[in-house]
Protein backbone atom coordinates (compact mmCIF):
# COMPACT_ATOMS: atom_id res chain seq x y z
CA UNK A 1 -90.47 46.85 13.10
CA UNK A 2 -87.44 48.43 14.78
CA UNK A 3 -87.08 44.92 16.74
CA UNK A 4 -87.44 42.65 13.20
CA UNK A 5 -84.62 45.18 11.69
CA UNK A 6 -81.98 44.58 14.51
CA UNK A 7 -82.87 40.28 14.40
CA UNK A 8 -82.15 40.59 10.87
CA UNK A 9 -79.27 42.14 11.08
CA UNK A 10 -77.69 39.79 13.92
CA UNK A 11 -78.57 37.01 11.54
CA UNK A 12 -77.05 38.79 8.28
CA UNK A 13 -73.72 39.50 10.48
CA UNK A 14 -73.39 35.88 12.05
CA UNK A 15 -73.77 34.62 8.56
CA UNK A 16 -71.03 36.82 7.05
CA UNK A 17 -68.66 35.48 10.51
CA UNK A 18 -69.35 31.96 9.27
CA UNK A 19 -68.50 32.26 6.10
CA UNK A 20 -65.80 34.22 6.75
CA UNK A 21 -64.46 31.83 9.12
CA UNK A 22 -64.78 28.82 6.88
CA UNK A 23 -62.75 30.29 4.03
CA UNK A 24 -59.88 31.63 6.46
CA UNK A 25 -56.33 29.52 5.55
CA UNK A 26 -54.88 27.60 8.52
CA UNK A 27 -51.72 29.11 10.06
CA UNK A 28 -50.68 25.86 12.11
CA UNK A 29 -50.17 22.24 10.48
CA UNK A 30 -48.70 19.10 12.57
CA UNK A 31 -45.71 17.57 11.15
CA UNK A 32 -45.16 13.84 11.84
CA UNK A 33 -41.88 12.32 11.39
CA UNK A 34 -42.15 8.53 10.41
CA UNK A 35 -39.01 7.33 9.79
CA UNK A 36 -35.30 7.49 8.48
CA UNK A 37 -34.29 5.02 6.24
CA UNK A 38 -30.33 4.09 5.91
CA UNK A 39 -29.10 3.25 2.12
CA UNK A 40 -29.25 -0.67 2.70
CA UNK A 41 -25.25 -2.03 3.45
CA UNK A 42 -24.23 -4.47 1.03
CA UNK A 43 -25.61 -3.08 -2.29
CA UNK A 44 -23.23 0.03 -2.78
CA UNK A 45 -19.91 -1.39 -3.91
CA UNK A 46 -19.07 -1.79 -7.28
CA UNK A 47 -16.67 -4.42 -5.93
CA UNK A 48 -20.02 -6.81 -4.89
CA UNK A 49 -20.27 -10.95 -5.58
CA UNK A 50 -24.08 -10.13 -5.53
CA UNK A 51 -26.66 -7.56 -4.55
CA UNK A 52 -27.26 -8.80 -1.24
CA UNK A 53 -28.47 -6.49 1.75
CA UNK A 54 -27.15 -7.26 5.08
CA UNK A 55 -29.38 -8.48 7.39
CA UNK A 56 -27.65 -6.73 10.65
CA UNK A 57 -30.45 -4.37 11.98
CA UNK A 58 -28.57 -1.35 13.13
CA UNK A 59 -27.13 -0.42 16.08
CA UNK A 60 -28.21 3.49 16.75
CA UNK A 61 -27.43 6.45 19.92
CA UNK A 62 -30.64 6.29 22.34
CA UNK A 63 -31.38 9.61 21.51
CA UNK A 64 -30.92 12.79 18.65
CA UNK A 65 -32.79 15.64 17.76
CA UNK A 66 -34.12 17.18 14.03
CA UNK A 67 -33.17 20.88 13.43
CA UNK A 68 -35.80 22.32 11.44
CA UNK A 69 -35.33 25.21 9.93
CA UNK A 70 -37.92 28.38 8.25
CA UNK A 71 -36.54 29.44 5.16
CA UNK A 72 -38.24 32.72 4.86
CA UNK A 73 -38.01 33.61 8.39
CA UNK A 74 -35.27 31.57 9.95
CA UNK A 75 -36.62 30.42 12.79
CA UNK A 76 -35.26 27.49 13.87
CA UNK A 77 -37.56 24.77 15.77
CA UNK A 78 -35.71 21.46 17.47
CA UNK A 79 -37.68 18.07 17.93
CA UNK A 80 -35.93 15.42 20.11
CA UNK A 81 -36.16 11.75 18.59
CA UNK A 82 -35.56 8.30 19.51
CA UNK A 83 -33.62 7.19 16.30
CA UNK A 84 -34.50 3.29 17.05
CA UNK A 85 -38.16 4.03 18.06
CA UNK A 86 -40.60 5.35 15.20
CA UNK A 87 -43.46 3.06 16.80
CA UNK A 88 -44.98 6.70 17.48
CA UNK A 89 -43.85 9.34 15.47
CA UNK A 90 -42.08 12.28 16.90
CA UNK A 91 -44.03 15.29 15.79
CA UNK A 92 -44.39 18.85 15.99
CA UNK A 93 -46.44 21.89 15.22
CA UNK A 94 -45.36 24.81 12.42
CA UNK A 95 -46.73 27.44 10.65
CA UNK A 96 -47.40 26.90 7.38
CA UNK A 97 -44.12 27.37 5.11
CA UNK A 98 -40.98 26.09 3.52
CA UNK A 99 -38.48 24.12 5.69
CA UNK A 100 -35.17 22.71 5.88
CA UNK A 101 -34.94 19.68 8.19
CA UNK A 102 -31.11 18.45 9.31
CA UNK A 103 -30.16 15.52 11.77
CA UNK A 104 -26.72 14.56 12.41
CA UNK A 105 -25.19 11.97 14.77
CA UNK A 106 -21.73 12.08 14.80
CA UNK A 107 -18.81 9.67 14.96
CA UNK A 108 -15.34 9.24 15.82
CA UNK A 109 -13.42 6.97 13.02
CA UNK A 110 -14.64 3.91 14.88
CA UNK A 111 -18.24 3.42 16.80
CA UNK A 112 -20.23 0.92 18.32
CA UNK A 113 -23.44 2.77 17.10
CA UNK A 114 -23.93 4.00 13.61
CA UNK A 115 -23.40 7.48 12.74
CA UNK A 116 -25.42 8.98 9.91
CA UNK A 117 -26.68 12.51 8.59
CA UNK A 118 -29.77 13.77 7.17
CA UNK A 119 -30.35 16.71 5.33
CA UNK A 120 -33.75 17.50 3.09
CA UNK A 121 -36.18 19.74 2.80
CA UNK A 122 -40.49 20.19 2.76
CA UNK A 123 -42.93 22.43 2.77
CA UNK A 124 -46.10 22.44 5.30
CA UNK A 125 -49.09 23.15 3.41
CA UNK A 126 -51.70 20.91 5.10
CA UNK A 127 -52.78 20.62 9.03
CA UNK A 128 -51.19 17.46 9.20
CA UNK A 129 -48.52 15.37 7.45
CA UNK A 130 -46.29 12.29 7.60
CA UNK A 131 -43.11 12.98 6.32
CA UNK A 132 -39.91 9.64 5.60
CA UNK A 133 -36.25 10.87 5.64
CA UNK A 134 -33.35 9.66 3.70
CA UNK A 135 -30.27 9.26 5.65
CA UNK A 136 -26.92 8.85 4.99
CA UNK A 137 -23.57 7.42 6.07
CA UNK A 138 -20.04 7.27 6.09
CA UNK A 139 -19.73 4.32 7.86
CA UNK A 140 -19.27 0.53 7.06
CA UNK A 141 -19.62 -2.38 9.17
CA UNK A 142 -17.58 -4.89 10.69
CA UNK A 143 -18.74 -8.41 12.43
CA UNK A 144 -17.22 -11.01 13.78
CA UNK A 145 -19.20 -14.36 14.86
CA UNK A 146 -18.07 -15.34 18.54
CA UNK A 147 -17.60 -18.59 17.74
CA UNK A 148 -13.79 -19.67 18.15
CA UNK A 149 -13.44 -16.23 19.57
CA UNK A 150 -12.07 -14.96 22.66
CA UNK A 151 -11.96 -10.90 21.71
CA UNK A 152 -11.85 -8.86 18.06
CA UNK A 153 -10.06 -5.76 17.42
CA UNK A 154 -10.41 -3.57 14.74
CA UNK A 155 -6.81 -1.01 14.27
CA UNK A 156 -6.41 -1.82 18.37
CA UNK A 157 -9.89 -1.01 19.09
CA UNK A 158 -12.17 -3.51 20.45
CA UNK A 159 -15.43 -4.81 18.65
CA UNK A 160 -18.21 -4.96 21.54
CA UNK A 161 -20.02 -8.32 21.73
CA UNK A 162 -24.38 -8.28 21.02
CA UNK A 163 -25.17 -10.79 22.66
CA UNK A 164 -28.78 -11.26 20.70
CA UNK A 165 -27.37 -12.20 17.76
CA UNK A 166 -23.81 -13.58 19.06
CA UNK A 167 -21.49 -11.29 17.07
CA UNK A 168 -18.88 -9.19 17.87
CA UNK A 169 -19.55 -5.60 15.93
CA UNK A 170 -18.12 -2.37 15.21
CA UNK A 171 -18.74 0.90 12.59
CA UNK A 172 -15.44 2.11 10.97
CA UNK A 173 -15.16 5.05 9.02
CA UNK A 174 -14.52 4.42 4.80
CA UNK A 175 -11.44 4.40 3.99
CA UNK A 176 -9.45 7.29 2.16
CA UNK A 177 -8.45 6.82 -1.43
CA UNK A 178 -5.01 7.82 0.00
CA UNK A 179 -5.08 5.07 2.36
CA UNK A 180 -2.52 2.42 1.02
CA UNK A 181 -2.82 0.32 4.20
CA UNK A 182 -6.54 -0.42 5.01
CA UNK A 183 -7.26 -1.44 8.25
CA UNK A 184 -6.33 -4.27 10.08
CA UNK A 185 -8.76 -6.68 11.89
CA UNK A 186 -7.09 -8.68 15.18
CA UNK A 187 -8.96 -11.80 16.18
CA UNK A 188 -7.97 -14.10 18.75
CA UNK A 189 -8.82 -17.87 18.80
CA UNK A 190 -9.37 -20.06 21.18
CA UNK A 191 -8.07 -23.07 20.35
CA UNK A 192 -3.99 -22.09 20.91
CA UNK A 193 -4.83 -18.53 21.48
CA UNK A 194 -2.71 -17.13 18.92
CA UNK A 195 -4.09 -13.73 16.85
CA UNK A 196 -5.45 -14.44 13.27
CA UNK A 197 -5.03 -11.07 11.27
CA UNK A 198 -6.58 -9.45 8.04
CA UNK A 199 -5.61 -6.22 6.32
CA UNK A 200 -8.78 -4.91 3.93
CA UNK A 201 -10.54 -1.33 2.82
CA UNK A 202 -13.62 -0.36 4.09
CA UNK A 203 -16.20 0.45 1.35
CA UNK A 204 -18.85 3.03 2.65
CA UNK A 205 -22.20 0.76 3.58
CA UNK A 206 -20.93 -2.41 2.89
CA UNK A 207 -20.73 -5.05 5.56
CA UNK A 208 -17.48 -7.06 6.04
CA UNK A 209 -18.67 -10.63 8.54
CA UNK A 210 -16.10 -12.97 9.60
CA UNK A 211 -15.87 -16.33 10.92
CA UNK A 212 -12.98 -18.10 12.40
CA UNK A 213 -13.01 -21.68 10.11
CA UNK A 214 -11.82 -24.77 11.67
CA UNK A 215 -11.44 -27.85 9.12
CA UNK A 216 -12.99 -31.16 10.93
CA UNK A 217 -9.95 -33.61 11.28
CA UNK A 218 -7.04 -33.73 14.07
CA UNK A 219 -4.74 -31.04 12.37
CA UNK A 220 -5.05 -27.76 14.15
CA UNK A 221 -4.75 -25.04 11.07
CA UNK A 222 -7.63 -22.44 11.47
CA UNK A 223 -8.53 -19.39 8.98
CA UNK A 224 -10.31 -16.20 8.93
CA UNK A 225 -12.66 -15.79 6.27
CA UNK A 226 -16.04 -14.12 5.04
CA UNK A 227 -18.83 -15.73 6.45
CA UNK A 228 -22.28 -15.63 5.12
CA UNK A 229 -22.77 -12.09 3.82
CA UNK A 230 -20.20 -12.86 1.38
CA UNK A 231 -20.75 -9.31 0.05
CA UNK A 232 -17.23 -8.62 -1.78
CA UNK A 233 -16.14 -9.70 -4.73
CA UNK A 234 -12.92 -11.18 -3.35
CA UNK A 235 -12.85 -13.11 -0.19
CA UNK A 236 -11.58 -11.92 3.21
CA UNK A 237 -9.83 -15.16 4.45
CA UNK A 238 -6.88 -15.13 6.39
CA UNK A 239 -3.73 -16.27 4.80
CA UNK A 240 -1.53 -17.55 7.84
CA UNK A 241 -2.44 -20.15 10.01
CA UNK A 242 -0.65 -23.42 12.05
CA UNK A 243 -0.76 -26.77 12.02
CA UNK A 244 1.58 -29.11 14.42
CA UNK A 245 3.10 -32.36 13.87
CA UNK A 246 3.35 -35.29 15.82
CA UNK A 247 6.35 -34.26 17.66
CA UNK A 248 4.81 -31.16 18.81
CA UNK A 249 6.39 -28.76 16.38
CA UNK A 250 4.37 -25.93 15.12
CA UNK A 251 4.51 -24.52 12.12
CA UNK A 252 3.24 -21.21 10.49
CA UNK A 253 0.70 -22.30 7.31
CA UNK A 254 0.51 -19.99 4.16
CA UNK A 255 -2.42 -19.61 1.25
CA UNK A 256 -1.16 -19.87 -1.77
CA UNK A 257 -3.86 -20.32 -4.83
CA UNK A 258 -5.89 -23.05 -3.56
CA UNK A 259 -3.24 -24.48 -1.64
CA UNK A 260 -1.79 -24.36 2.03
CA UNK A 261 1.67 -24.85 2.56
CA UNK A 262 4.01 -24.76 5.85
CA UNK A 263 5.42 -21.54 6.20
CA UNK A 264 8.71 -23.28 7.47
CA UNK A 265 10.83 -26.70 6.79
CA UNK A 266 9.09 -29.63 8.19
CA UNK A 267 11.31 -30.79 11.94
CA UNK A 268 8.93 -33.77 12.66
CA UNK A 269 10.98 -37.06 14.39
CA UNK A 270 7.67 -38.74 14.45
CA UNK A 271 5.38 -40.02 12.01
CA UNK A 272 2.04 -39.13 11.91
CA UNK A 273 0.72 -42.56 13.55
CA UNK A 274 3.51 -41.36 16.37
CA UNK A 275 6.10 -43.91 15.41
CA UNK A 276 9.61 -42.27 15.98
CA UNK A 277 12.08 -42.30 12.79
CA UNK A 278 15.71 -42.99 13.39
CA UNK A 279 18.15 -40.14 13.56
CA UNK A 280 21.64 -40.39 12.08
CA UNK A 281 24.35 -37.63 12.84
CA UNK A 282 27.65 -39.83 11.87
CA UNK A 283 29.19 -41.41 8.85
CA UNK A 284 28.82 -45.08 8.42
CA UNK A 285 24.91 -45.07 8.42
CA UNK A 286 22.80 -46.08 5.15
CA UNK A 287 20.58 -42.86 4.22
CA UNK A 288 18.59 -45.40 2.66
CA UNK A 289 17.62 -47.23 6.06
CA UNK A 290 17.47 -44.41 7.65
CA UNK A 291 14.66 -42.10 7.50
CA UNK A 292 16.21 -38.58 8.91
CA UNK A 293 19.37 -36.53 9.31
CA UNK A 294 20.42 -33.57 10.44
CA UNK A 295 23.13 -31.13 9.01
CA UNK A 296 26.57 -31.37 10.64
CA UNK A 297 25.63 -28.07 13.10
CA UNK A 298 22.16 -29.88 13.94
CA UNK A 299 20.77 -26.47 12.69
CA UNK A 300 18.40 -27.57 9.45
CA UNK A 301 16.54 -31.09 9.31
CA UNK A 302 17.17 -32.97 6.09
CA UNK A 303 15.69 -36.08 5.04
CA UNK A 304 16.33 -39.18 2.64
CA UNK A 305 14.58 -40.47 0.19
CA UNK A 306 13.48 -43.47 2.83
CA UNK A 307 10.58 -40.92 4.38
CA UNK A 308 9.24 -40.48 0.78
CA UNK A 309 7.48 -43.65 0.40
CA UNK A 310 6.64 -44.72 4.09
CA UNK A 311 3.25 -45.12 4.43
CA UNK A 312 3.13 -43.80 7.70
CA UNK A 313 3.38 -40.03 6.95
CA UNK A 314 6.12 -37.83 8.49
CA UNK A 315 3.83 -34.77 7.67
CA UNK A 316 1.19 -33.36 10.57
CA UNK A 317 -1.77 -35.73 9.94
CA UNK A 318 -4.20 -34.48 7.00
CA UNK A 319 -1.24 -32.70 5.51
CA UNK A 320 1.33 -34.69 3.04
CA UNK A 321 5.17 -34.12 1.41
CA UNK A 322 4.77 -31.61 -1.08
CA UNK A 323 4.97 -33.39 -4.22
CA UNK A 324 6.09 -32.53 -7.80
CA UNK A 325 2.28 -31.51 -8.45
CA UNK A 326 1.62 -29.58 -6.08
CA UNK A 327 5.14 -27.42 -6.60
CA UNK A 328 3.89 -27.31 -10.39
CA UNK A 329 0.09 -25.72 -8.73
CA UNK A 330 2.85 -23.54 -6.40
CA UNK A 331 4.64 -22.34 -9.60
CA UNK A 332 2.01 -21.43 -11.69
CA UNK A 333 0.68 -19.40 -9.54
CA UNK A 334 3.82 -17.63 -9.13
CA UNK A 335 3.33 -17.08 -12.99
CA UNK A 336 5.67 -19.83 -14.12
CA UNK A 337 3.86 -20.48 -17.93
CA UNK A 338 3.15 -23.80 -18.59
CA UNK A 339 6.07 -25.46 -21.22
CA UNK A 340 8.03 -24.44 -17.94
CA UNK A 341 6.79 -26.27 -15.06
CA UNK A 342 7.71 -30.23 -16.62
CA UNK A 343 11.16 -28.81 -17.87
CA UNK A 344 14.32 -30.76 -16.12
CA UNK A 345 17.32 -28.40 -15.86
CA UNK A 346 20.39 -27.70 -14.41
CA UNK A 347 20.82 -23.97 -13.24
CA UNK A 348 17.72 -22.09 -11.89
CA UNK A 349 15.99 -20.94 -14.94
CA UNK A 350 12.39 -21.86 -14.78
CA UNK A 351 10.55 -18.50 -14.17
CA UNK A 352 13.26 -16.55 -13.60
CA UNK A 353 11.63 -13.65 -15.92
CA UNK A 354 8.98 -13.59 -13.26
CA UNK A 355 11.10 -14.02 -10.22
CA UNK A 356 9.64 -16.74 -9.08
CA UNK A 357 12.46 -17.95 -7.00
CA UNK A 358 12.52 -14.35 -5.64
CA UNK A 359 9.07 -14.90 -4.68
CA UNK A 360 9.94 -18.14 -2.73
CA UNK A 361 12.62 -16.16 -0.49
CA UNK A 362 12.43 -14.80 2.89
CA UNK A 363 14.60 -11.28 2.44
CA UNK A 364 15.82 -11.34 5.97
CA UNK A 365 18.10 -14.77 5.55
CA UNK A 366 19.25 -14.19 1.66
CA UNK A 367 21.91 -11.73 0.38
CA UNK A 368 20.32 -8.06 0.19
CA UNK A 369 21.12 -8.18 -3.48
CA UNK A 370 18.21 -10.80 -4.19
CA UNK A 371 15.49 -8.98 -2.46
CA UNK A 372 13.10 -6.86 -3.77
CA UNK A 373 10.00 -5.80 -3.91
CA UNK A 374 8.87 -9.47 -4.90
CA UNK A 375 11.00 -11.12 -2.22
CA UNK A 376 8.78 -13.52 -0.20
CA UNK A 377 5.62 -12.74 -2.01
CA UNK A 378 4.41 -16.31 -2.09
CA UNK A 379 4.77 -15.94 2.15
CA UNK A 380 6.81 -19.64 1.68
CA UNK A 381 9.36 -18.14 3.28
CA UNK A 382 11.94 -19.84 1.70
CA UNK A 383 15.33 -19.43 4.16
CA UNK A 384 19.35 -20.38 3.30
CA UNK A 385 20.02 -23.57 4.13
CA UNK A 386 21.64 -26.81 2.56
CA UNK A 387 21.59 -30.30 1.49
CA UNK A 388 23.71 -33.95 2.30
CA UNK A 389 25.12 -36.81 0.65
CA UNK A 390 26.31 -39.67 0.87
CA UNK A 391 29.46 -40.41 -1.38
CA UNK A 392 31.29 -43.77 -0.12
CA UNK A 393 31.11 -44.54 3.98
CA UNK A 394 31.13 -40.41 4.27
CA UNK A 395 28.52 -38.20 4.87
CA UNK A 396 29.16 -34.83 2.96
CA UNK A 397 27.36 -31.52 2.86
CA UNK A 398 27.04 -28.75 0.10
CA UNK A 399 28.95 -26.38 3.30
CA UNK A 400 30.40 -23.82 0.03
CA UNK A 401 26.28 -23.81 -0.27
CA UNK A 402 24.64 -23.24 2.43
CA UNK A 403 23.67 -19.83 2.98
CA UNK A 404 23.33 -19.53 -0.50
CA UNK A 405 20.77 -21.68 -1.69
CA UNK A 406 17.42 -23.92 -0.82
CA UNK A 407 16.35 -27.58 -1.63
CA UNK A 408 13.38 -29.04 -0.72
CA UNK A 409 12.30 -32.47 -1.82
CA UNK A 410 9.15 -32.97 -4.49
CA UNK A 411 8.83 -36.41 -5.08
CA UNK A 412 6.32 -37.45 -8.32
CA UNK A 413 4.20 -40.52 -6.58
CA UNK A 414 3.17 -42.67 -9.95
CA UNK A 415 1.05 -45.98 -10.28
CA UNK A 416 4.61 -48.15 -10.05
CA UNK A 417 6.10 -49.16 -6.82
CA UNK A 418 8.73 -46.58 -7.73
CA UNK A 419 9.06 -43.08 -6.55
CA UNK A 420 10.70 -40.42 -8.88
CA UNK A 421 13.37 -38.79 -6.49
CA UNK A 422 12.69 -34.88 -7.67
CA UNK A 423 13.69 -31.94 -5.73
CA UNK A 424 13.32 -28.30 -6.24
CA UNK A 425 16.18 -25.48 -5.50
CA UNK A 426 16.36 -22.22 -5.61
CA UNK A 427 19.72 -19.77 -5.99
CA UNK A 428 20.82 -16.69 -4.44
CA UNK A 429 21.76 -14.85 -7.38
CA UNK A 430 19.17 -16.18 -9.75
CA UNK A 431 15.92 -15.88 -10.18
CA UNK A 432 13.83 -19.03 -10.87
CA UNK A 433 13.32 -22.50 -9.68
CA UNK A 434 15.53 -25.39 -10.48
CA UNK A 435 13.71 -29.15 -10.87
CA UNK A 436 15.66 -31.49 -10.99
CA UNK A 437 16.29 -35.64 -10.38
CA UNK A 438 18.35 -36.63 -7.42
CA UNK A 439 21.26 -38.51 -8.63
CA UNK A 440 21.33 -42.27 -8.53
CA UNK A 441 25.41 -42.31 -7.77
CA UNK A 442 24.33 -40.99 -4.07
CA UNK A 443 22.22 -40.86 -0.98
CA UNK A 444 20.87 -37.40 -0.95
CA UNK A 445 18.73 -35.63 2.04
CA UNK A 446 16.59 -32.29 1.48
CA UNK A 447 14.34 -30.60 4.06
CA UNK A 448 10.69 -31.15 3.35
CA UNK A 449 7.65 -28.62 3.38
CA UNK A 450 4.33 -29.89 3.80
CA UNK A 451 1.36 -29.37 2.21
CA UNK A 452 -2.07 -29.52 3.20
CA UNK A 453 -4.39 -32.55 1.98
């Protein structure tokens, strides 16, 4: 009996240990981190064409670690991670509790990998849990497709070239609300070599791509602009340029509207087809036969009315003398309201209340009291110069003039044989645009600027 009583009592306390052991609370649960996911770049700015996400898959450090944190006790646990290799999630064993989980990698102003931060918190309640991180950053991105490109800079530092997906690349920090200058992006070309640059602000996760643009054709005139991200609202293309003419001139181009001008007055002694054009420097030669001149120092080229109407094209090839239309297009855009632009008159009053001669004038070669804050912002760079005539067998030129005010021609090409002789001018001391008729009692020359086809 004595034997039965002890077996029972064996049984009664391993029963009570397995029930006991069954109802006991876990201590230990396995955490598994499966991920960070970045705010996608391209869909923050309020500034956006269109919600598109960048396709650029992220350039990251090879290595970081998670500080996790035990809010009631403050132990603090660390868990190294690969932050481009989630294939097989980092984890880690803690007791059960509430926890705060933080992950920074850190960046100077500019990186070639991205920086980010994540900060969040969860609780461990189960043995074992998958647990997705929001992180964010500070950062936006700037890329540059190799093509047409020797080397990128980005404010002097250099964007580093992926060779998977042929880009150059680099993270910039946003840029302060206090920052009134942006940064400025440095590409060089390799077509003449020269250094295409862009001034923008960097938005926080947006991505800014460039290409370098070259136009099919023989003229050499290359621009910077967005490529296919297109994620702004405005687009990033560069403003300056050159093209070259047939005599091997080169000239600095301009944007302006929809338009590209030269930057400076045409100096071409060839026509596009490479014919050479006579060149007169004495009295006793017909302006009409003769298709260029120079001013009595040799300094500025001026030419007749002759060039206007041959065929051959003393402009680069695919560019063409900028006519009375395409001044109009210039002059609108300069804010020059419409009744304006077809008015014929003497002194320089078209636009004046919007400076629009101002606009036209590089400050450096005009008296310092024309400039202003407005001075040159077409980028036509308009400089001093003069004009010639021909009154009797004499040559004369407008010398009381000359560092005083600017002429260029801007003939009006209609359906008749005939080609309206108009020219534009523009006055130290006041501030619109003159258009005017050349006189028919006289042989006039003007320099030319060129304008794009």
């Amino acid at each position: 009996m004595k034997k039965q009583f002890i077996l029972f009592a064996m049984l009664i306390a391993v029963a009570t240990g397995c029930v006991q052991e069954g109802t006991e609370t876990p201590s230990m649960g396995s955490v598994s981190i499966t991920g960070i996911n970045i705010a996608p770049f391209g869909s923050s700015s309020p500034n956006q064409r269109q919600a598109v996400t960048s396709e650029w898959e992220h350039i990251f450090p090879d290595s970081a670690a998670f500080i996790i944190t035990n809010e009631e006790t403050g132990q603090e646990y660390i868990l190294g991670y690969d932050p481009n290799d989630f294939s097989t999630p980092p984890q880690i064993q803690l007791p059960m509790g509430s926890y705060t989980i933080l992950t920074q990698v850190e960046g100077t102003d500019m990186e070639y990998f991205l920086p980010y931060e994540v900060w969040s918190d969860f609780e461990v309640s189960s043995t074992s849990q998958d647990i997705a991180l929001e992180g964010h950053t500070y950062f936006g991105l700037v890329t540059v497709k190799k093509d047409h490109v020797l080397s990128a800079k980005l404010d002097g530092t250099d964007l580093v070239l992926d060779p998977e997906t042929n880009t150059y690349y680099i993270y910039a920090w946003e840029n302060d609300f206090q920052d009134i200058t942006g940064r400025t992006l440095e590409v060089q070309e390799d077509f003449t070599q020269q250094t295409l640059r862009k001034h923008f602000f960097i938005n926080s996760r947006d991505h800014y791509h460039f290409n370098v643009l070259v136009p099919q054709g023989e003229v050499n005139f290359i621009e910077l602009a967005l490529g296919e991200f297109r994620l702004m609202e405005y687009d990033f293309d560069l403003q300056h340029g050159t093209v070259t003419d047939a005599s091997g001139h080169t000239y600095t181009t301009v944007k302006i509207g929809d338009q590209y001008w030269m930057a400076q007055d045409l100096r071409s002694t060839q026509f596009c087809n490479g014919d050479s054009i006579t060149i007169g420097y004495s009295s006793g030669l017909d302006m009409n036969e003769d298709s260029y001149l120079r001013t009595l120092n040799g300094e500025y080229p001026l030419y007749s009315a002759a060039v206007l109407s041959d065929e051959r094209n003393i402009c680069p090839c695919g560019w063409h003398i900028s006519t009375d239309q395409d001044w109009k297009a210039l002059e609108s855009e300069l804010g020059i309201t419409a009744p304006e632009l077809d008015a014929f008159e003497y002194g320089s009053t078209r636009g004046a209340d919007v400076f629009a001669g101002t606009q036209l004038k590089d400050p450096y070669t005009w008296p310092l009291d024309t400039a202003s804050s407005l001075a040159n912002a077409s980028g036509l760079s308009a400089i001093r110069g003069t004009y010639m005539y021909m009154e009797g067998d004499y040559f004369q030129s407008d010398w009381p003039n000359e560092h005083y005010m600017a002429y260029f021609w801007s003939p009006n090409y209609s359906d008749s044989i005939d080609v309206q002789k108009i020219y534009r001018n523009i006055n130290g001391d006041i501030h619109g645009i003159t258009r005017r008729m050349a006189p028919e009692n006289g042989e006039y020359g003007y320099p030319i600027r060129c304008v794009k086809d």
